[in-house]
N, C-alpha and C. Protein backbone atom coordinates (compact mmCIF):
# COMPACT_ATOMS: atom_id res chain seq x y z
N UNK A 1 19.81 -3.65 -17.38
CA UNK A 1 19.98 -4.42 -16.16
C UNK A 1 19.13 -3.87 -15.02
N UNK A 2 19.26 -2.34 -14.71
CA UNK A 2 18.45 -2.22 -13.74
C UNK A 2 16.94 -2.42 -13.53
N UNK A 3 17.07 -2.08 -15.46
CA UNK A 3 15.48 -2.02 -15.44
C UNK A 3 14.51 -3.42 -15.30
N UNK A 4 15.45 -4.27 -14.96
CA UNK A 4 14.93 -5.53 -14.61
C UNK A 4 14.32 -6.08 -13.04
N UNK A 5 15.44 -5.15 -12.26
CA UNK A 5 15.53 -4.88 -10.55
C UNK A 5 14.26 -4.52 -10.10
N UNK A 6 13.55 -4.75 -9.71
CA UNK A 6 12.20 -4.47 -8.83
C UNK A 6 12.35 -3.63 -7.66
N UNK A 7 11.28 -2.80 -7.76
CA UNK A 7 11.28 -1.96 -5.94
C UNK A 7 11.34 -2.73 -4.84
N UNK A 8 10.46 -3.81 -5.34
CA UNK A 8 10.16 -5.18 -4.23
C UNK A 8 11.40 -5.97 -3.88
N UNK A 9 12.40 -5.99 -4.58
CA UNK A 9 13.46 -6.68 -4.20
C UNK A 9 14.50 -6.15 -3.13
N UNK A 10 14.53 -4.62 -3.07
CA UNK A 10 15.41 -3.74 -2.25
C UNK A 10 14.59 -3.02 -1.26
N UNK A 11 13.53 -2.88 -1.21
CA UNK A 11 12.61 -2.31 -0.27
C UNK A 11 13.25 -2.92 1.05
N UNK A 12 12.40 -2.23 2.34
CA UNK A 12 12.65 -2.29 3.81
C UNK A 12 11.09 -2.38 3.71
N UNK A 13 10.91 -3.41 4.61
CA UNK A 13 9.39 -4.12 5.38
C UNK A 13 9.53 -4.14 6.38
N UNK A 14 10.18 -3.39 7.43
CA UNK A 14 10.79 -3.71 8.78
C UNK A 14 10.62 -2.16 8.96
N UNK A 15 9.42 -1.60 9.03
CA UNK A 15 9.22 -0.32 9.17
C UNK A 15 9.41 0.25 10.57
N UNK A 16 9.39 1.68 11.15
CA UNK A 16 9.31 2.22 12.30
C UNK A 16 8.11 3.26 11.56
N UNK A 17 6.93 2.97 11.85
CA UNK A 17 5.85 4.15 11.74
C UNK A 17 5.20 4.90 12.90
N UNK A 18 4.44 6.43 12.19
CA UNK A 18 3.97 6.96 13.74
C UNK A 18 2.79 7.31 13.38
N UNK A 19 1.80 7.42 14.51
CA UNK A 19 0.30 8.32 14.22
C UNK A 19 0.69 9.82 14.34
N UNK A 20 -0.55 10.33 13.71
CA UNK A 20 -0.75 11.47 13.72
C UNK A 20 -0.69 12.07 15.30
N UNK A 21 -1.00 11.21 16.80
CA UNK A 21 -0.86 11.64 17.59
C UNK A 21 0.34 11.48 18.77
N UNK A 22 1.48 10.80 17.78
CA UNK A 22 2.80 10.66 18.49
C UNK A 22 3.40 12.08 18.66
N UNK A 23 4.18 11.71 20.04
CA UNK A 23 4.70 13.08 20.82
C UNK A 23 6.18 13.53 19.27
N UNK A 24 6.42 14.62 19.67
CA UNK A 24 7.12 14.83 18.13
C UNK A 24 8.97 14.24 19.17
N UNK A 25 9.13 14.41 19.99
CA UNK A 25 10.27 14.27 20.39
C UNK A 25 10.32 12.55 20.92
N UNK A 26 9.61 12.04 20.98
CA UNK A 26 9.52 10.39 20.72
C UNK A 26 9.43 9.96 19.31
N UNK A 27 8.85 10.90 18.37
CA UNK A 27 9.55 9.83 16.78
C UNK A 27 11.00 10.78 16.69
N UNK A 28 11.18 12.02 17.30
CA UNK A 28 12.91 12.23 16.51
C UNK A 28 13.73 11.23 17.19
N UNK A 29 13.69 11.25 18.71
CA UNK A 29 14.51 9.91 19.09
C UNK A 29 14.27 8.88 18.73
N UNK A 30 13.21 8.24 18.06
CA UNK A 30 12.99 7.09 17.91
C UNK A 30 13.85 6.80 15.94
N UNK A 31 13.83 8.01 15.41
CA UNK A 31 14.18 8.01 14.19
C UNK A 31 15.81 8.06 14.29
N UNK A 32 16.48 8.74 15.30
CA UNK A 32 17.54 8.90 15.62
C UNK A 32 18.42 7.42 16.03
N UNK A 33 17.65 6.80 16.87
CA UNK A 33 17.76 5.42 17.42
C UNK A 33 17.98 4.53 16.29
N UNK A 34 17.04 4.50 15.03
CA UNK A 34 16.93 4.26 14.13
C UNK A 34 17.47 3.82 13.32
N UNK A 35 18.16 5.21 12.96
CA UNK A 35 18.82 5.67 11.82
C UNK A 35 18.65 5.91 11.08
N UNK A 36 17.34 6.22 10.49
CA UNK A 36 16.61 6.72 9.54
C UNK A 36 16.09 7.78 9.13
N UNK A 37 16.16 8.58 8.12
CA UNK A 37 15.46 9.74 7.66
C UNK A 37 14.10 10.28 7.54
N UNK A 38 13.27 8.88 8.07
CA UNK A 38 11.68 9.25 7.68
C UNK A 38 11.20 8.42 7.93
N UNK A 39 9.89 8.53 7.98
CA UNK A 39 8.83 7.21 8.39
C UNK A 39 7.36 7.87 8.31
N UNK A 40 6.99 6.90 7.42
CA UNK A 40 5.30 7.02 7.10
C UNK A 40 4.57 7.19 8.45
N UNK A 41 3.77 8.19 8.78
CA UNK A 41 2.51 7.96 9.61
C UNK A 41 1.34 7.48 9.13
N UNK A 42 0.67 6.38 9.46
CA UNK A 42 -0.60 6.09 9.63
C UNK A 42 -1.74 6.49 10.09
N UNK A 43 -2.89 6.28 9.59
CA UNK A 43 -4.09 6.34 10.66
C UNK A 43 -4.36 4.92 11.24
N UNK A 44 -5.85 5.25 11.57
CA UNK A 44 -5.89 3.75 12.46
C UNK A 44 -6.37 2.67 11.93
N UNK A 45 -6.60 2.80 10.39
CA UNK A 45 -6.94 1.85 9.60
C UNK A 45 -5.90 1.32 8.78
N UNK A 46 -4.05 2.07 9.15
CA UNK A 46 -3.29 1.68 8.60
C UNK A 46 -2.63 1.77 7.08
N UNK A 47 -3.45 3.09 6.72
CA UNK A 47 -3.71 3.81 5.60
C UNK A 47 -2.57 4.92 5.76
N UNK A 48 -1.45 5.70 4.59
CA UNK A 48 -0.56 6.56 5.19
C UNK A 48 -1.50 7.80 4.73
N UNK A 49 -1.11 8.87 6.05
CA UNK A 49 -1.76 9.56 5.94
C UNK A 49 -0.62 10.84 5.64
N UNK A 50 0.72 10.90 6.05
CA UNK A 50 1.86 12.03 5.62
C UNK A 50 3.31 10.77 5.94
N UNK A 51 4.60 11.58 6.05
CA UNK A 51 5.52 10.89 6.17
C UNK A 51 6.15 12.17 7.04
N UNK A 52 6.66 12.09 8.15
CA UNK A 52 7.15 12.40 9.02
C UNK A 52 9.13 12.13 8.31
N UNK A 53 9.83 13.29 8.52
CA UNK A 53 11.00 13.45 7.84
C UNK A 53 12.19 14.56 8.66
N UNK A 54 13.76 14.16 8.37
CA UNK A 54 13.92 14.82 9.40
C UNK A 54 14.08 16.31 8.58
N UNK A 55 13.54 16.95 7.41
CA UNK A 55 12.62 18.13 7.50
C UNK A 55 12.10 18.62 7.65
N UNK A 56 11.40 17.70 8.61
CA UNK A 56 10.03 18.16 9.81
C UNK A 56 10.74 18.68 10.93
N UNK A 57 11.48 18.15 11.44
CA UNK A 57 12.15 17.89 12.64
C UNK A 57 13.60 19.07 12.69
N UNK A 58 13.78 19.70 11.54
CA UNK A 58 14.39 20.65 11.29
C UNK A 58 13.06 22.06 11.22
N UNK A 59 12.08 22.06 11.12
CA UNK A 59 11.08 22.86 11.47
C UNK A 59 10.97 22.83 12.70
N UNK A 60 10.76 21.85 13.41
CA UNK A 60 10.15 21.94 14.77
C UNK A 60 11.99 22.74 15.64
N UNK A 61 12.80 22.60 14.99
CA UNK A 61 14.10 23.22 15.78
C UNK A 61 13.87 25.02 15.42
N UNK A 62 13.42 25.28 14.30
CA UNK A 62 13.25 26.20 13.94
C UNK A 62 11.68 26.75 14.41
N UNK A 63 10.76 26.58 14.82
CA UNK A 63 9.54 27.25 15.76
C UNK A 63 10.13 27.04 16.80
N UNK A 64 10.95 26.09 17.71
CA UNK A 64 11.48 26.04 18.68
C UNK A 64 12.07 27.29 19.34
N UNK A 65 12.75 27.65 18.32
CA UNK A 65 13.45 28.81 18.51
C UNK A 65 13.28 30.09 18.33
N UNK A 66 12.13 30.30 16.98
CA UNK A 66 11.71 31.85 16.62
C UNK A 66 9.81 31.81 17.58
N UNK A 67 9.66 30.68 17.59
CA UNK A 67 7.92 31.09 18.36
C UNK A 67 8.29 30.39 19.49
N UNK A 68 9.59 29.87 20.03
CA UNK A 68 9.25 29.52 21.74
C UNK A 68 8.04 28.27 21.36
N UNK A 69 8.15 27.62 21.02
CA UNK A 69 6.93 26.14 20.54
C UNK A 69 7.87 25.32 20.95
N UNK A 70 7.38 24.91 22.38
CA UNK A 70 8.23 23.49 22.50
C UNK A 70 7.12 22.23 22.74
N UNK A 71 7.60 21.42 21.69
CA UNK A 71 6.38 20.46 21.82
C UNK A 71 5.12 20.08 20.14
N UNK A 72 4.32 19.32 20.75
CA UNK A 72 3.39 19.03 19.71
C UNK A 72 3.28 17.63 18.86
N UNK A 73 2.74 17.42 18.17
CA UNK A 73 2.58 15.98 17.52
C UNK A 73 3.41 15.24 16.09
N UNK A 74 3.07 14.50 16.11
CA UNK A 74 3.90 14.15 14.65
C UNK A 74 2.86 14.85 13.44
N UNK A 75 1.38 14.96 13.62
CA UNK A 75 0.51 15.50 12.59
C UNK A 75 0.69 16.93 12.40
N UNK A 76 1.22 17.57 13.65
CA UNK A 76 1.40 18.95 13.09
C UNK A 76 2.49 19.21 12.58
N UNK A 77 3.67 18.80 12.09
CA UNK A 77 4.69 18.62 11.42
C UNK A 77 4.86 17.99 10.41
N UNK A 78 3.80 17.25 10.30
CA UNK A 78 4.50 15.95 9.09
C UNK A 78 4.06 16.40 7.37
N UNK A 79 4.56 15.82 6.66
CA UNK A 79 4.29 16.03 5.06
C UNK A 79 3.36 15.30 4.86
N UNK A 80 2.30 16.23 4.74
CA UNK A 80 1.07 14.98 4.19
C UNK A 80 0.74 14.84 2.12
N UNK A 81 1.65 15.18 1.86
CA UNK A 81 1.54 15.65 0.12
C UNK A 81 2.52 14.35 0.25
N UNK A 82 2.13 13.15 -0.16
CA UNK A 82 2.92 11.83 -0.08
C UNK A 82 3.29 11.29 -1.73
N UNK A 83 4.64 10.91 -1.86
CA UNK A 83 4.91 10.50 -2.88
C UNK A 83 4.89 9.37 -2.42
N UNK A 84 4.33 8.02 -3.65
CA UNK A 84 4.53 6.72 -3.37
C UNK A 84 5.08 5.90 -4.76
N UNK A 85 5.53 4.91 -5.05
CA UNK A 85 6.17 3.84 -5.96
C UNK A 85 5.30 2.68 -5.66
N UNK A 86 5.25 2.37 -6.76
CA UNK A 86 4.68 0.87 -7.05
C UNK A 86 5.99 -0.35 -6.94
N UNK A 87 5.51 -1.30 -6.04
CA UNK A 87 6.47 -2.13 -5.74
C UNK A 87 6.79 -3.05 -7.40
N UNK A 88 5.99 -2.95 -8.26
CA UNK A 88 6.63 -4.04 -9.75
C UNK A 88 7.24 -2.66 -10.39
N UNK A 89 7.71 -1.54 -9.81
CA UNK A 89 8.53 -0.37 -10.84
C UNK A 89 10.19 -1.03 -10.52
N UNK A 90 11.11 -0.49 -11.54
CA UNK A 90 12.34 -0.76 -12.11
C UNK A 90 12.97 -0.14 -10.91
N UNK A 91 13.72 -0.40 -9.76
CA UNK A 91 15.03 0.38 -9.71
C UNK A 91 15.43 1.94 -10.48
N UNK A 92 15.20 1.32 -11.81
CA UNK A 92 15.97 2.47 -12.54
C UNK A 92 14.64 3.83 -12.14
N UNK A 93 13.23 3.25 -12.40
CA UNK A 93 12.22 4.07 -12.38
C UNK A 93 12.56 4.83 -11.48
N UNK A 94 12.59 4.47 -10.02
CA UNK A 94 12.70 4.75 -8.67
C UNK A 94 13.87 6.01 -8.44
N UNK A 95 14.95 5.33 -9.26
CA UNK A 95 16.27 6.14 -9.37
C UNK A 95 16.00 7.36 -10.00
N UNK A 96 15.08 7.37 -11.33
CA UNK A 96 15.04 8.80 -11.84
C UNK A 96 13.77 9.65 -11.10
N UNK A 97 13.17 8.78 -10.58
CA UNK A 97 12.20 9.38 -9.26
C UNK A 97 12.95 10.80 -8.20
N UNK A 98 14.00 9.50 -7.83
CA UNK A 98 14.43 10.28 -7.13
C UNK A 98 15.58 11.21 -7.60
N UNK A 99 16.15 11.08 -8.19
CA UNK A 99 16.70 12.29 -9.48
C UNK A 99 16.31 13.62 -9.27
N UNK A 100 14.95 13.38 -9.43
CA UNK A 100 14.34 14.70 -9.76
C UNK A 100 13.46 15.05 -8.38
N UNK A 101 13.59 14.92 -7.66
CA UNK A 101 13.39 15.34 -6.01
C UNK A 101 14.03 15.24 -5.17
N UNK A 102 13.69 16.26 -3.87
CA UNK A 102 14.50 16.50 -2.74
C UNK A 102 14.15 14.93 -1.61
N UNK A 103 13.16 14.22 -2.30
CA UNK A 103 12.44 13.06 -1.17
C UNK A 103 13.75 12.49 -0.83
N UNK A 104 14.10 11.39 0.26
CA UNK A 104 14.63 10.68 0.52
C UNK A 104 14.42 9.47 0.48
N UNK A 105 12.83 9.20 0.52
CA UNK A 105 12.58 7.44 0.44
C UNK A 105 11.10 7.91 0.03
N UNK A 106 10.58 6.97 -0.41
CA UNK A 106 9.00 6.85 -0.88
C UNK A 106 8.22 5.35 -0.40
N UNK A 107 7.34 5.83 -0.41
CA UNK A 107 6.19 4.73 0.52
C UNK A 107 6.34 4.27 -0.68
N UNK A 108 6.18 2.38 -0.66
CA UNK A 108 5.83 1.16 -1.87
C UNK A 108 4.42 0.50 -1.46
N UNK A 109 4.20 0.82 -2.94
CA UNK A 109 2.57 0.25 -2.61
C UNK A 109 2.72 -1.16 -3.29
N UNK A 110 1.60 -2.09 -3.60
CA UNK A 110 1.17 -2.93 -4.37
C UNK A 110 -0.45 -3.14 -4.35
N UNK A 111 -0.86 -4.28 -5.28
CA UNK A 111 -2.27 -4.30 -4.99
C UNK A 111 -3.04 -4.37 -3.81
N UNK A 112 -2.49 -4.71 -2.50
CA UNK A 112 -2.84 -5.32 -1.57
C UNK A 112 -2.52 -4.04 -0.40
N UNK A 113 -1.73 -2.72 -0.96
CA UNK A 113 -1.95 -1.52 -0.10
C UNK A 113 -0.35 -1.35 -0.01
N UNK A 114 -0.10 -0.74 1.24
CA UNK A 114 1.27 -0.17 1.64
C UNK A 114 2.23 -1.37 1.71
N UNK A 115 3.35 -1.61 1.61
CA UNK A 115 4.04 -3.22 1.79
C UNK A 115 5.49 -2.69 2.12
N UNK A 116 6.14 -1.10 2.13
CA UNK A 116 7.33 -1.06 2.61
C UNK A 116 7.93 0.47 1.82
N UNK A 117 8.80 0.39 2.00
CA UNK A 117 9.67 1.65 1.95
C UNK A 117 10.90 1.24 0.98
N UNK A 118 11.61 2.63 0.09
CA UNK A 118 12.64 2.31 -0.64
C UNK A 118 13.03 4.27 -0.72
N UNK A 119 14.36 3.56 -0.39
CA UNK A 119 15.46 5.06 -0.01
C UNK A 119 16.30 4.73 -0.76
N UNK A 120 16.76 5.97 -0.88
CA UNK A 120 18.34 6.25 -2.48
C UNK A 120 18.87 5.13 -1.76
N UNK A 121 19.64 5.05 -0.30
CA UNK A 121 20.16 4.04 0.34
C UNK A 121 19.84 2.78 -0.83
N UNK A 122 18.91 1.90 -0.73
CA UNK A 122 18.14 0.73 -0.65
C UNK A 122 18.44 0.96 -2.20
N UNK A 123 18.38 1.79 -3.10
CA UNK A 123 18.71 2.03 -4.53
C UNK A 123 20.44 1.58 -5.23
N UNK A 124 21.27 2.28 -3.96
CA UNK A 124 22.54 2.00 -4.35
C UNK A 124 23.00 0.53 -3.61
N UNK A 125 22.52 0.32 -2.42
CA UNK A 125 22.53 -1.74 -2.63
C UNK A 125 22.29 -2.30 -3.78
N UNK A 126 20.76 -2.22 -4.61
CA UNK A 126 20.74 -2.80 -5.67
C UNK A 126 21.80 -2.28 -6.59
N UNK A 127 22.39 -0.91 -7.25
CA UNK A 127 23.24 -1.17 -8.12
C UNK A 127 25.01 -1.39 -7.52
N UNK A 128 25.02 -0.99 -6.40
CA UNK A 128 26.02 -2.30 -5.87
C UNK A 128 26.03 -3.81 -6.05
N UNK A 129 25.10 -4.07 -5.97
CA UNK A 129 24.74 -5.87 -6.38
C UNK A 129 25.31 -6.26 -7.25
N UNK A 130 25.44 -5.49 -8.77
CA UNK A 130 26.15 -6.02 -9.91
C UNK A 130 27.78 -6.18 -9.56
């Protein structure tokens, strides 16, 4: 059954993304506002270039505090070692994806480039569905 479920069907296309030169305390509030755990940064061609996570944002509390660093960008924090999913993969794929990592959501690609996001969240809707 799951393996029938598409990434494309449970994904989020209703993104909140940041550049590499957003202030870092305008994407935590803005992620906070949110409600979300993460969000792809772009460049200016709209290409992801890391994913900004609130394991970033648990670093920046932590230089905050041992180097006195208050401040800085979303690029000097962010994860640029990017995991991504193909939007025609299974649910189930996605599920043992995330199984076996600490990620929280992964960028969805298709032929046509970046098209949205899919979090364990967005995983257990689909097997709620049944």
């Amino acid at each position: 059954m799951l393996t029938k479920i598409k990434v494309s069907d449970y994904m989020s296309t209703t993104l909140v993304t940041f550049t590499e030169s957003t202030n870092i305390f305008e994407a935590i509030k803005t992620m906070v506002k949110a409600r979300i755990t993460s969000a792809p940064v772009l460049n200016e061609t709209g290409q992801i270039v890391g994913i900004f996570s609130e394991r970033d944002c648990m670093n920046i509390a932590i230089d905050a505090t041992y180097n006195q660093v208050m401040g800085g960008s979303v690029g000097e924090y962010m994860s640029s070692d990017v995991v991504s999913i193909k939007a025609e993969s299974s649910i189930l794929e996605v599920a043992n994806q995330f199984n076996g990592s600490n990620i929280r959501s992964f960028p969805v690609y298709d032929d046509n480039g970046f098209v949205g996001i899919i979090s364990r969240t967005d995983v257990l809707r689909a097997i709620a569905a049944f």
